[in-house]
Protein backbone atom coordinates (compact mmCIF):
# COMPACT_ATOMS: atom_id res chain seq x y z
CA UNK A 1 51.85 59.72 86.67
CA UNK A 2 55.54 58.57 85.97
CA UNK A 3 54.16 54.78 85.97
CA UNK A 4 51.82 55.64 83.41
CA UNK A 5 54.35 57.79 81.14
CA UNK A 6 56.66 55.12 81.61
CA UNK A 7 54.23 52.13 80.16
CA UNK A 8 52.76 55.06 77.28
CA UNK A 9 56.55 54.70 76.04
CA UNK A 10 57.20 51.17 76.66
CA UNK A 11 53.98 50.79 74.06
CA UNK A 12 54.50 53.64 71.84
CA UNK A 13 58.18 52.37 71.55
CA UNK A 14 57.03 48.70 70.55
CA UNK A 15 54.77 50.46 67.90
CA UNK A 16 57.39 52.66 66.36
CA UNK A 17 59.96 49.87 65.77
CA UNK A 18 57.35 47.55 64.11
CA UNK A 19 57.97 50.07 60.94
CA UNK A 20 60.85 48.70 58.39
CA UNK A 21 63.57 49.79 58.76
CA UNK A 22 63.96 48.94 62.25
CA UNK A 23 67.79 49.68 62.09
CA UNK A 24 67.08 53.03 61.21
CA UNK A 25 64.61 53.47 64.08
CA UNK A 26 67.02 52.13 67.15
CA UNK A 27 69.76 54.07 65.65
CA UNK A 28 67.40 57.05 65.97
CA UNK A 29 66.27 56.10 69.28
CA UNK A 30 69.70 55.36 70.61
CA UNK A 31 71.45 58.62 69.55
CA UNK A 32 68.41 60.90 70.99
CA UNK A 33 68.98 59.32 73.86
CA UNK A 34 72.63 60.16 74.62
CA UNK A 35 71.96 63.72 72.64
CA UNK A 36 69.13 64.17 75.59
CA UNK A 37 70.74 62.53 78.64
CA UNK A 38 73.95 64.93 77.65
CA UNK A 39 71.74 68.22 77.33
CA UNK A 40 69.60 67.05 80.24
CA UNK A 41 72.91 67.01 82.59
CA UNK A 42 74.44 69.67 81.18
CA UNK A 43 71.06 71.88 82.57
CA UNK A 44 70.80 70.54 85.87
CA UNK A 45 74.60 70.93 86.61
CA UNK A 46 73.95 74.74 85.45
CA UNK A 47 70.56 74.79 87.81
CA UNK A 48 68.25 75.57 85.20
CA UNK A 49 66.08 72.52 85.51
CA UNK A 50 65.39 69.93 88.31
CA UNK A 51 63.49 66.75 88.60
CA UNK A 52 62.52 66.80 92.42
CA UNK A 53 60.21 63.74 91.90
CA UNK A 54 61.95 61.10 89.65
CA UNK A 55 61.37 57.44 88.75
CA UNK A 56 65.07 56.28 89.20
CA UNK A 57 65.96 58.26 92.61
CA UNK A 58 70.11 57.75 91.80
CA UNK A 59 69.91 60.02 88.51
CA UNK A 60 69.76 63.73 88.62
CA UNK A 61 68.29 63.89 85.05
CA UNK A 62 64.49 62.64 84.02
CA UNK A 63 65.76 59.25 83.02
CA UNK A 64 62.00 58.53 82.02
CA UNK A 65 62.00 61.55 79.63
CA UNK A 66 65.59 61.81 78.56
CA UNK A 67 65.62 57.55 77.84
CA UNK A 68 62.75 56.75 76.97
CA UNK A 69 59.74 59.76 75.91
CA UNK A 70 61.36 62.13 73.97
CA UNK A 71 63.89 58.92 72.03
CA UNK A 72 60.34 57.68 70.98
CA UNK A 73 58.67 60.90 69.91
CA UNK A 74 62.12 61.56 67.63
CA UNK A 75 61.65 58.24 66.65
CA UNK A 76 58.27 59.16 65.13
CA UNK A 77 59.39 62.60 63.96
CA UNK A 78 62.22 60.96 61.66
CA UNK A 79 59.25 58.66 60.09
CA UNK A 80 57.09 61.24 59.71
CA UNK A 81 60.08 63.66 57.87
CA UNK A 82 61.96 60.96 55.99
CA UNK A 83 61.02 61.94 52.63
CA UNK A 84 60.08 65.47 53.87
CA UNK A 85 61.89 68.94 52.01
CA UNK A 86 63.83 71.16 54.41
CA UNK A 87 60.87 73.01 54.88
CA UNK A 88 58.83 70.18 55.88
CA UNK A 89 60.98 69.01 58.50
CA UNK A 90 61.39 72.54 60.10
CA UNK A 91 57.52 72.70 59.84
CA UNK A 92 57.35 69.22 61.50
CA UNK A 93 59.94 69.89 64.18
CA UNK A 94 57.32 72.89 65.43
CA UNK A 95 54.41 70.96 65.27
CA UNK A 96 56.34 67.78 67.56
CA UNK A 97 57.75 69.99 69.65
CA UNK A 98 54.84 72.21 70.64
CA UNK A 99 52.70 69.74 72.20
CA UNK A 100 56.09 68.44 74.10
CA UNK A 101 56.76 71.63 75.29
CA UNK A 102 53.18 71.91 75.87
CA UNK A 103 53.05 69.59 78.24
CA UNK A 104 56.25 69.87 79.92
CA UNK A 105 55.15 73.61 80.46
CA UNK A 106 51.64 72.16 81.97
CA UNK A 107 54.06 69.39 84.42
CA UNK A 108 56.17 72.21 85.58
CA UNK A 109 53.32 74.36 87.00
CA UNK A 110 51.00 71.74 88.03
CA UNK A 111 53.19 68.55 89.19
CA UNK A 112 56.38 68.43 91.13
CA UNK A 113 58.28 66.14 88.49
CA UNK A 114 60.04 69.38 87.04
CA UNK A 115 60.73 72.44 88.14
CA UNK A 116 62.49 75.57 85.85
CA UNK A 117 65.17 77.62 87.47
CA UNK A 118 66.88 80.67 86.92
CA UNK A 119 65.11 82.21 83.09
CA UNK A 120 64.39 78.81 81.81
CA UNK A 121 60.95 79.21 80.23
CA UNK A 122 58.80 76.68 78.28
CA UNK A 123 60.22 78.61 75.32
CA UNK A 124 63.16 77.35 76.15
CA UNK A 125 62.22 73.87 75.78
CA UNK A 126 60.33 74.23 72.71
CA UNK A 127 63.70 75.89 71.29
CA UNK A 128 65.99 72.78 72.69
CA UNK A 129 63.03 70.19 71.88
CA UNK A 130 63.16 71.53 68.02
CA UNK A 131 66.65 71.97 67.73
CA UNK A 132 67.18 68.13 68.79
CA UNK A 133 64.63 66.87 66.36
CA UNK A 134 66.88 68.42 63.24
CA UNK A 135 69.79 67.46 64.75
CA UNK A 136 69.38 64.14 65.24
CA UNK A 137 67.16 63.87 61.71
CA UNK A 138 70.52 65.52 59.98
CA UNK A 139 72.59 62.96 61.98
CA UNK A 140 70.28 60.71 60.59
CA UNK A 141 70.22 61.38 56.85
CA UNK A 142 74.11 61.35 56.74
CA UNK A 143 74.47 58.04 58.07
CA UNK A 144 71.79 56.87 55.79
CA UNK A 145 74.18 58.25 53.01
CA UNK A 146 77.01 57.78 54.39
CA UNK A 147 75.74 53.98 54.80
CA UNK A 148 74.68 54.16 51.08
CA UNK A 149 77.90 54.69 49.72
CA UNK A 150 79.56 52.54 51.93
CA UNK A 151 78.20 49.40 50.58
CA UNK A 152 78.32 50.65 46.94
């Protein structure tokens, strides 16, 4: 299963960086990976999640999730929002972060690639999963501005 998540990214990845700008995109991709890879630790150190099965066996963290899944999906949530209202990006965030949290939800009871601890919930990761998505698209429009008026 991680073989197959791991070449679905590699693809969707290639796909999402075809779209101008392409700057924008790795800068996007790049951030929401330290952003995750930072959270991710930060929850396994505290026990609340584990990755008994994992791709890379010297990380503690999903590197295939925190590197490479969820980088892409923001990557496709900041094209689909980049002209969107505040409204429309909060509405957005929900609908990418349900079916992530979705399936993460589905992994957790029905694979041994994650496992909750302590009062983490699915909830929980639709919360953190939605929460990133803004964050990194707010990131995102002020270095587009910021960027603006730095070459002006």
């Amino acid at each position: 299963m991680l073989r197959i998540l791991f070449i679905f990214g590699i693809f969707t990845f290639l796909h999402a960086v075809r779209k101008p700008p392409i700057k924008d995109w790795l800068i996007i991709f790049l951030l929401k990976s330290y952003i995750a890879s930072f959270l991710d630790n930060i929850l396994v150190k505290k026990g609340y999640l584990k990755y008994p099965v994992n791709l890379f066996k010297t990380f503690d963290i999903s590197v295939l999730f925190s590197y490479l899944l969820f980088p892409v999906s923001c990557m496709y949530f900041n094209q689909a929002t980049k002209n969107s209202s505040p409204l429309g990006i909060i509405v957005k965030s929900i609908l990418f972060s349900a079916p992530s949290a979705l399936a993460e939800d589905w992994i957790e009871k029905n694979t041994k690639l994650i496992t909750y601890k302590k009062s983490w919930t699915s909830f929980h990761s639709f919360f953190s999963i939605s929460l990133s998505f803004i964050l990194v698209r707010f990131l995102m429009s002020f270095i587009r501005k910021f960027s603006v008026r730095q070459s002006s």
